[in-house]
PDB file of N, CA and C in Angstrom:
ATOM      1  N   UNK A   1      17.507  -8.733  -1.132  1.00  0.00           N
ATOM      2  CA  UNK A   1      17.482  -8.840   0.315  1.00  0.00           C
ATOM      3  C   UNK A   1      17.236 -10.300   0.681  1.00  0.00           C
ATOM      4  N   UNK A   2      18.410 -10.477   1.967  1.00  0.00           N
ATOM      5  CA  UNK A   2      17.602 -11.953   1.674  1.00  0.00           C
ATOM      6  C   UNK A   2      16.644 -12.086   3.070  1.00  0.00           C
ATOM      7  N   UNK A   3      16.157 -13.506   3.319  1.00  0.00           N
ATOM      8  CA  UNK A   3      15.298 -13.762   4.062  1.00  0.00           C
ATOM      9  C   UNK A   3      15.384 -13.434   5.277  1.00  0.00           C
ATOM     10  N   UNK A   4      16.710 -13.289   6.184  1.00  0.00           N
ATOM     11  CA  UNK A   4      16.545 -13.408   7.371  1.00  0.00           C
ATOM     12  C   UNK A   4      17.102 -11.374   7.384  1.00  0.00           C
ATOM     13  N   UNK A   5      17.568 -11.025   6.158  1.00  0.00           N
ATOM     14  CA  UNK A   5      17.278  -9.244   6.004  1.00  0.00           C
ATOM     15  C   UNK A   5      16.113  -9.243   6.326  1.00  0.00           C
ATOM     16  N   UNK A   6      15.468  -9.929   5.519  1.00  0.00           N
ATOM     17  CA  UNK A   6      13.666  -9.244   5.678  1.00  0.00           C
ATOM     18  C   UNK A   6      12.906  -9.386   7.153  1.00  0.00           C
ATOM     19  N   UNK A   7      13.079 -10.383   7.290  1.00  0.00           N
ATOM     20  CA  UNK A   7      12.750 -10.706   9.019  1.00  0.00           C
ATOM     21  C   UNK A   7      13.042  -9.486   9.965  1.00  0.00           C
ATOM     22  N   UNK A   8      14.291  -9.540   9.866  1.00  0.00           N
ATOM     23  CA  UNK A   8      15.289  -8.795  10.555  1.00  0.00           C
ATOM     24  C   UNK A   8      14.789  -7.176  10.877  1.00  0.00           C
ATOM     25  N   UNK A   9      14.671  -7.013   9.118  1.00  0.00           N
ATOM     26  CA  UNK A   9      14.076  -5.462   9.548  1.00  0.00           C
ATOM     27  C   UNK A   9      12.561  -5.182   9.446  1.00  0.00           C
ATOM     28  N   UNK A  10      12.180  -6.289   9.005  1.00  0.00           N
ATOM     29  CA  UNK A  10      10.844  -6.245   9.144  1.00  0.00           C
ATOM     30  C   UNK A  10      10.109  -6.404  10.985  1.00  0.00           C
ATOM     31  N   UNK A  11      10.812  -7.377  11.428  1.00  0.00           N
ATOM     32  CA  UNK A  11      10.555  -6.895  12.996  1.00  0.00           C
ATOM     33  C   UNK A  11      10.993  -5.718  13.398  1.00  0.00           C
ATOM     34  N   UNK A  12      12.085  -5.256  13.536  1.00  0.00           N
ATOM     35  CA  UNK A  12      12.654  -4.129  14.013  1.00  0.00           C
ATOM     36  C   UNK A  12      10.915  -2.902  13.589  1.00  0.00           C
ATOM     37  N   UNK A  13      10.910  -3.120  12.212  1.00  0.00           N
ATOM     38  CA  UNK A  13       9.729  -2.078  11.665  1.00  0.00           C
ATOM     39  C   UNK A  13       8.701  -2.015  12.870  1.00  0.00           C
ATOM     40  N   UNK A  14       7.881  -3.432  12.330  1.00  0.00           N
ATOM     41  CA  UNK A  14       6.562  -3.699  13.745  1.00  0.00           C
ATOM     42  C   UNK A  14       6.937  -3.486  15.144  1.00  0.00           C
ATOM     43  N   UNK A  15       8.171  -3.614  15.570  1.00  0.00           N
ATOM     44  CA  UNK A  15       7.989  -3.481  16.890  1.00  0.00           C
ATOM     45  C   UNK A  15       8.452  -1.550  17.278  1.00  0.00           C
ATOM     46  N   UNK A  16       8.899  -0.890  16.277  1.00  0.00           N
ATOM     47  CA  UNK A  16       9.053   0.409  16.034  1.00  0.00           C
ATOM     48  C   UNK A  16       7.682   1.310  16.257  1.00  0.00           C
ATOM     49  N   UNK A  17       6.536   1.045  15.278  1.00  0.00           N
ATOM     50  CA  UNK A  17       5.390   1.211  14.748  1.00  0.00           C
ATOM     51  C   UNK A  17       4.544   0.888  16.717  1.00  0.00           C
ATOM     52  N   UNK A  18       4.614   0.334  17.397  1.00  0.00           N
ATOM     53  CA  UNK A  18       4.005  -0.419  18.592  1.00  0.00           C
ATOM     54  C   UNK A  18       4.476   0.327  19.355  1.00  0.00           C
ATOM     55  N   UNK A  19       6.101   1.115  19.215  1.00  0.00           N
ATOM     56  CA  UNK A  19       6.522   1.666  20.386  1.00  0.00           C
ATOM     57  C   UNK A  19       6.004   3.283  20.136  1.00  0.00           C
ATOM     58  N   UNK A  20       6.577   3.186  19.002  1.00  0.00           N
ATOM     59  CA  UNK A  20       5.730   4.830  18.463  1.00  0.00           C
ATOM     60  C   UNK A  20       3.997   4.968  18.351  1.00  0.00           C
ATOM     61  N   UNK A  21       3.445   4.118  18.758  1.00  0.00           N
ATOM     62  CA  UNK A  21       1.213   4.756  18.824  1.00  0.00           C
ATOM     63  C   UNK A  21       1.847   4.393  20.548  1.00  0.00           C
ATOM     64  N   UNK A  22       2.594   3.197  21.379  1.00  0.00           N
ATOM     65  CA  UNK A  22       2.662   3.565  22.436  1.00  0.00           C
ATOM     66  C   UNK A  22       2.723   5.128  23.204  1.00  0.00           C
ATOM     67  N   UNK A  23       3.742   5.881  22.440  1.00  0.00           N
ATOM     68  CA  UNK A  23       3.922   7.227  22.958  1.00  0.00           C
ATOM     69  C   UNK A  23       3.348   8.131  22.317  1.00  0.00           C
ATOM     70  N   UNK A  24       2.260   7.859  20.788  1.00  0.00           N
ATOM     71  CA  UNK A  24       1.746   8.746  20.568  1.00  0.00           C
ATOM     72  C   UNK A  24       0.197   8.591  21.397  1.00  0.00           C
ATOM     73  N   UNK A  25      -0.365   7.798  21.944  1.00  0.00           N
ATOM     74  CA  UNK A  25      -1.498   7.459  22.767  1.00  0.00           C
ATOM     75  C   UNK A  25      -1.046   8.139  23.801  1.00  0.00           C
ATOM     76  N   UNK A  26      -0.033   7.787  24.682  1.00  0.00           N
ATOM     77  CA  UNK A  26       0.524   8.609  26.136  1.00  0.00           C
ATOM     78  C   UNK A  26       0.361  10.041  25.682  1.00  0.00           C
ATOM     79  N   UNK A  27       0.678  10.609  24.851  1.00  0.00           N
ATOM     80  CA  UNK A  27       1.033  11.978  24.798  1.00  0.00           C
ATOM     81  C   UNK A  27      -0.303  12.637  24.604  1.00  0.00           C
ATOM     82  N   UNK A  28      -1.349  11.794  23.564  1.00  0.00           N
ATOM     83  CA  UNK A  28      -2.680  12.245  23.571  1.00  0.00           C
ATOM     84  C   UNK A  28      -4.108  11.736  24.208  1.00  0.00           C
ATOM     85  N   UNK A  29      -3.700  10.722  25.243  1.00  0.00           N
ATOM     86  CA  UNK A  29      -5.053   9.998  25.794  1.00  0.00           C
ATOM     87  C   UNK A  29      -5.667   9.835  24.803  1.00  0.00           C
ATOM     88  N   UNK A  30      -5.314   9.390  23.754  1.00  0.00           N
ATOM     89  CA  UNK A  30      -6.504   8.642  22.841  1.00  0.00           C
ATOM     90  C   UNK A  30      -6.116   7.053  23.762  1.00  0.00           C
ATOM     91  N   UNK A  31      -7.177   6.052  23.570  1.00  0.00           N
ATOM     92  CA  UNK A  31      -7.141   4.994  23.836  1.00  0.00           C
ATOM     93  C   UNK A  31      -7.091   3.697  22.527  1.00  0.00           C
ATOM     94  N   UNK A  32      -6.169   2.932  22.185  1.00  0.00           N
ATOM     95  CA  UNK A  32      -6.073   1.796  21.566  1.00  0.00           C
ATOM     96  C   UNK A  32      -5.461   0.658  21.674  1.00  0.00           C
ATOM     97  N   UNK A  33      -5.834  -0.607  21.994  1.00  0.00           N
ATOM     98  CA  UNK A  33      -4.804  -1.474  22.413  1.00  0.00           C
ATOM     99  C   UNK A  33      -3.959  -1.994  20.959  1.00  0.00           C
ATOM    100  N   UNK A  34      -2.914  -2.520  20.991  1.00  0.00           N
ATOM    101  CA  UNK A  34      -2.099  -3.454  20.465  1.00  0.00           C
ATOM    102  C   UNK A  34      -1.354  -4.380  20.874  1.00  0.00           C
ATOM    103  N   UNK A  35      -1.060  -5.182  19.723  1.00  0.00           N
ATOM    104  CA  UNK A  35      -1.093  -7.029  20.138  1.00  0.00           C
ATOM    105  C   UNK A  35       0.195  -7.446  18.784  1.00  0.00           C
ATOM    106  N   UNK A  36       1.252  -7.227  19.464  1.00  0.00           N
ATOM    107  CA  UNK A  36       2.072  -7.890  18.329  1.00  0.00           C
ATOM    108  C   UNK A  36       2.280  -9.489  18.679  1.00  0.00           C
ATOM    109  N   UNK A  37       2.237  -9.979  17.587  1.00  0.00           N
ATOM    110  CA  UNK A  37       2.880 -11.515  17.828  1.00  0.00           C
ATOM    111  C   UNK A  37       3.302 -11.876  16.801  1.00  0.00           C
ATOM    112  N   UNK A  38       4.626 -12.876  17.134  1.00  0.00           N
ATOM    113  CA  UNK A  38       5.371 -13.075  15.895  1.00  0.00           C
ATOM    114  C   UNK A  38       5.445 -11.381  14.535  1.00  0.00           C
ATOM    115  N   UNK A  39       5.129 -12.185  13.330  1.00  0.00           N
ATOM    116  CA  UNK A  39       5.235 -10.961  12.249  1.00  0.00           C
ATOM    117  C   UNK A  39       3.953 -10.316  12.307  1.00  0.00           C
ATOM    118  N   UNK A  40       2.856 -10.355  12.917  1.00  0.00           N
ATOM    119  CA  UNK A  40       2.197  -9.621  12.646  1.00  0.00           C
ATOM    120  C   UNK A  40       1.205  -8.369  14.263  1.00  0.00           C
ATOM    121  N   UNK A  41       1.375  -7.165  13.922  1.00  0.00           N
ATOM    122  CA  UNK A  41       0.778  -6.358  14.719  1.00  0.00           C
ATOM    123  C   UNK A  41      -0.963  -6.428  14.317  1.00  0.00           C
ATOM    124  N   UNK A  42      -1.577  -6.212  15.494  1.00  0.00           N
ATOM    125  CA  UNK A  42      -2.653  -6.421  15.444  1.00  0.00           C
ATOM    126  C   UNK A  42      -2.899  -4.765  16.250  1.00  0.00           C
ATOM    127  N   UNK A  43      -3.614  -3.931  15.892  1.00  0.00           N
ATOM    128  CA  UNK A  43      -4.270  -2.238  16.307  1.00  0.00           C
ATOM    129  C   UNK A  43      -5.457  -2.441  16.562  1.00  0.00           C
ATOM    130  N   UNK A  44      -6.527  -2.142  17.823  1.00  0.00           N
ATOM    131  CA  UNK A  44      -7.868  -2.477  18.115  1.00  0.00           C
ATOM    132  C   UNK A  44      -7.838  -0.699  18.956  1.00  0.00           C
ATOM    133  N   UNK A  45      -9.032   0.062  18.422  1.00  0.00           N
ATOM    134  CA  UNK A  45      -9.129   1.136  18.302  1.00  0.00           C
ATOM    135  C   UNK A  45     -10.515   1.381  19.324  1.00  0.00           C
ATOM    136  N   UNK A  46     -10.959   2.915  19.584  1.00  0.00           N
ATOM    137  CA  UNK A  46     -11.555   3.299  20.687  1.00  0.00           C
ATOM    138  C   UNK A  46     -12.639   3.016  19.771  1.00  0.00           C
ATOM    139  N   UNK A  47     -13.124   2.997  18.726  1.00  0.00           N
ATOM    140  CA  UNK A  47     -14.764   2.847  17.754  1.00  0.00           C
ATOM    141  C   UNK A  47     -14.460   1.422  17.431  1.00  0.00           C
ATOM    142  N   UNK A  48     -13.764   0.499  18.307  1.00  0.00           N
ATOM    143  CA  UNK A  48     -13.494  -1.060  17.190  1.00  0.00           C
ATOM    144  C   UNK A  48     -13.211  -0.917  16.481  1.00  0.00           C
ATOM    145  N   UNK A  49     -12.648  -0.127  15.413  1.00  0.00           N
ATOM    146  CA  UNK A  49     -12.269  -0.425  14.161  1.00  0.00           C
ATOM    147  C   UNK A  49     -10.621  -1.195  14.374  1.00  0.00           C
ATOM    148  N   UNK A  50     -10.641  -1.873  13.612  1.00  0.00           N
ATOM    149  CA  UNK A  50      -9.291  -2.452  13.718  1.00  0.00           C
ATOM    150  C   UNK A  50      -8.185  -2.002  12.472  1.00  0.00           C
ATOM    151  N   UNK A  51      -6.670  -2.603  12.754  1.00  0.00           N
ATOM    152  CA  UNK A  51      -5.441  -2.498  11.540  1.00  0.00           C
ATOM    153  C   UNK A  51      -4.633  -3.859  11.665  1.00  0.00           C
ATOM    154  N   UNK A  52      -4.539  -4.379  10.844  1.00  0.00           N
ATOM    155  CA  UNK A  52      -3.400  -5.204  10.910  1.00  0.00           C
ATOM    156  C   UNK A  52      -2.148  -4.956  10.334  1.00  0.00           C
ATOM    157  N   UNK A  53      -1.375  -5.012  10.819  1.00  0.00           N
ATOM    158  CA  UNK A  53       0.248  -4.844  10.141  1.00  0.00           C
ATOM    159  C   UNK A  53       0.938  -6.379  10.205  1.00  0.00           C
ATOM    160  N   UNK A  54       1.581  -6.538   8.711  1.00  0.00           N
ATOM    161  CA  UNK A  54       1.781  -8.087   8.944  1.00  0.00           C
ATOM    162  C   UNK A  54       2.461  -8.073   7.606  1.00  0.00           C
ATOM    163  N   UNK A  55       4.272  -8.913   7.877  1.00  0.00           N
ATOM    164  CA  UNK A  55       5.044  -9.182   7.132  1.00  0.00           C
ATOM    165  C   UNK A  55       4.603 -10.157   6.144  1.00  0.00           C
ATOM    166  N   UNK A  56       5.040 -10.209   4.392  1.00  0.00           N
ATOM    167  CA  UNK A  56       4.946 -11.026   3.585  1.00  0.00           C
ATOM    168  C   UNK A  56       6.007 -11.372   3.289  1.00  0.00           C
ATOM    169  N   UNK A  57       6.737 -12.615   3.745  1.00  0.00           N
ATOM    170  CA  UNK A  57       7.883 -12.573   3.661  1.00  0.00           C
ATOM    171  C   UNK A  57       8.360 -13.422   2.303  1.00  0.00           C
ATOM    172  N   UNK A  58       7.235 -14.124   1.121  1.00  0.00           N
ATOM    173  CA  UNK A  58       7.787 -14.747   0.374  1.00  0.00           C
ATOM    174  C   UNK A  58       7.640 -13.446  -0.601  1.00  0.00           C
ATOM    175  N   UNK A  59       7.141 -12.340  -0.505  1.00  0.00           N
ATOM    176  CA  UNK A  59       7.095 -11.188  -1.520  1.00  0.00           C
ATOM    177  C   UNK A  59       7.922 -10.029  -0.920  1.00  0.00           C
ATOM    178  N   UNK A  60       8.712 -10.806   0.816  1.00  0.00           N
ATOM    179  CA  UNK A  60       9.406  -9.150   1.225  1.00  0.00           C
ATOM    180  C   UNK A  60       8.323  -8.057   0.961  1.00  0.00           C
ATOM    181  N   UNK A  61       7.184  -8.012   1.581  1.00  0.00           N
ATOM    182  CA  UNK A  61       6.637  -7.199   1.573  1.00  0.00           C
ATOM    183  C   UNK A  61       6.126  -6.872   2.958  1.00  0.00           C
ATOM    184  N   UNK A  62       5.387  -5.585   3.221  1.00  0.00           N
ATOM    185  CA  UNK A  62       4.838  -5.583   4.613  1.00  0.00           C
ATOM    186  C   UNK A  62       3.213  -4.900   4.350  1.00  0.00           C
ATOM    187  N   UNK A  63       1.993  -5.848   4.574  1.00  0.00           N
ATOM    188  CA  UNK A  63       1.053  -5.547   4.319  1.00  0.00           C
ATOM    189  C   UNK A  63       0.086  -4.924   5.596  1.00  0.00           C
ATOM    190  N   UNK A  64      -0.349  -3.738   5.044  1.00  0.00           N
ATOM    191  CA  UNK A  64      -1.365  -3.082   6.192  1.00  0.00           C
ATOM    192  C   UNK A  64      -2.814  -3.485   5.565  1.00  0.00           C
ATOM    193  N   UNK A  65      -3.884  -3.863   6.249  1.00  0.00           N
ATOM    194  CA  UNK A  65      -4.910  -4.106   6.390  1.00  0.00           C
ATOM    195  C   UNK A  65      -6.095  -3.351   7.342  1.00  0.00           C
ATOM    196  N   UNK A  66      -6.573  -2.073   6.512  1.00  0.00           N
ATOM    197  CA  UNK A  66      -8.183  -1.299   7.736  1.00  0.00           C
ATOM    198  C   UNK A  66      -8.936  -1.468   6.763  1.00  0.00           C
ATOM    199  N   UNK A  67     -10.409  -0.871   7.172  1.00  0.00           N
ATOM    200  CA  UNK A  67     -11.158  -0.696   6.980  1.00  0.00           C
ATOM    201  C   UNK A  67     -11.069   0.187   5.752  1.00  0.00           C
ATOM    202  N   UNK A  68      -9.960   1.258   5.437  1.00  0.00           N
ATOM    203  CA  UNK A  68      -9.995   2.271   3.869  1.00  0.00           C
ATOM    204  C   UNK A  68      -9.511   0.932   2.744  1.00  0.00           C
ATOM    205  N   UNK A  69      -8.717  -0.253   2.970  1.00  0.00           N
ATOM    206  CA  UNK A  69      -8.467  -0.942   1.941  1.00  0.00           C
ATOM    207  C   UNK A  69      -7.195  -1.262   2.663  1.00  0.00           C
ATOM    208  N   UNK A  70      -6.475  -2.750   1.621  1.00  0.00           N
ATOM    209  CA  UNK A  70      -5.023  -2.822   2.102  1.00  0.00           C
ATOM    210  C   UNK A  70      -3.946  -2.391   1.553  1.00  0.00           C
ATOM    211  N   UNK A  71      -3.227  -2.099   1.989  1.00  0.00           N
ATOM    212  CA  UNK A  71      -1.955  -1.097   1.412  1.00  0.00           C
ATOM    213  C   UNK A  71      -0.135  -2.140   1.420  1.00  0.00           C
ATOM    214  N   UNK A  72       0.589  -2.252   0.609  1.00  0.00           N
ATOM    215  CA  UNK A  72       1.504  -2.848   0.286  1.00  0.00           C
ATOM    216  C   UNK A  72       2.918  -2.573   0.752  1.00  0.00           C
ATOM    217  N   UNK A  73       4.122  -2.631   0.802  1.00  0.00           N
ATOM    218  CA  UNK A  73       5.085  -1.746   1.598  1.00  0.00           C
ATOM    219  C   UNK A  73       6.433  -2.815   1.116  1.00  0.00           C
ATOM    220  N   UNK A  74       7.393  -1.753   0.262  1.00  0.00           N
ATOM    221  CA  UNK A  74       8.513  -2.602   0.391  1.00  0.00           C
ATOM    222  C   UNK A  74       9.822  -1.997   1.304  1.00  0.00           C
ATOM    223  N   UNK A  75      10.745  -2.893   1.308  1.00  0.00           N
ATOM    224  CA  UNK A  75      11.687  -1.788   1.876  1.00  0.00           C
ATOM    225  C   UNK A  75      13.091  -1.736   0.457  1.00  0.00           C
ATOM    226  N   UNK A  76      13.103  -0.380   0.550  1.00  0.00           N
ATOM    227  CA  UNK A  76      14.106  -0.180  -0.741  1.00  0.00           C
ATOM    228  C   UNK A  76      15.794  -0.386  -0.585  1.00  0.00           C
TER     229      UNK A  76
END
């Protein structure tokens, strides 16, 4: 894949992920804000706990970051 693949669908991903807790929050009044910029989503939650979602683009990877540990993500 090359670089501007990865970009490419790696935004499309994050800004997917932002539109989908958008309508899963509407549908359940849970409350959480989010903050995308550039490659990385930022999740700030009703207890503070936070998530980061955030492209690695020299490993094409897409890394999530909470509080259970961070988790790795390629696209196949």
């Amino acid at each position: 894949m090359s670089d501007s693949d990865f970009e490419r669908q790696g935004l499309a991903l994050l800004a997917k992920i932002e539109q989908q807790l958008e309508h899963a929050m509407h549908d359940s009044g849970a409350d959480w804000d989010s903050d995308l910029e550039g490659t990385v989503l930022r999740l700030t939650f009703d207890d503070d706990s936070k998530m980061v979602i955030n492209l690695q683009a020299p490993l094409r990877e897409v890394w999530l970051a909470s509080r259970r540990g961070g988790f790795h993500f390629r696209f196949d």
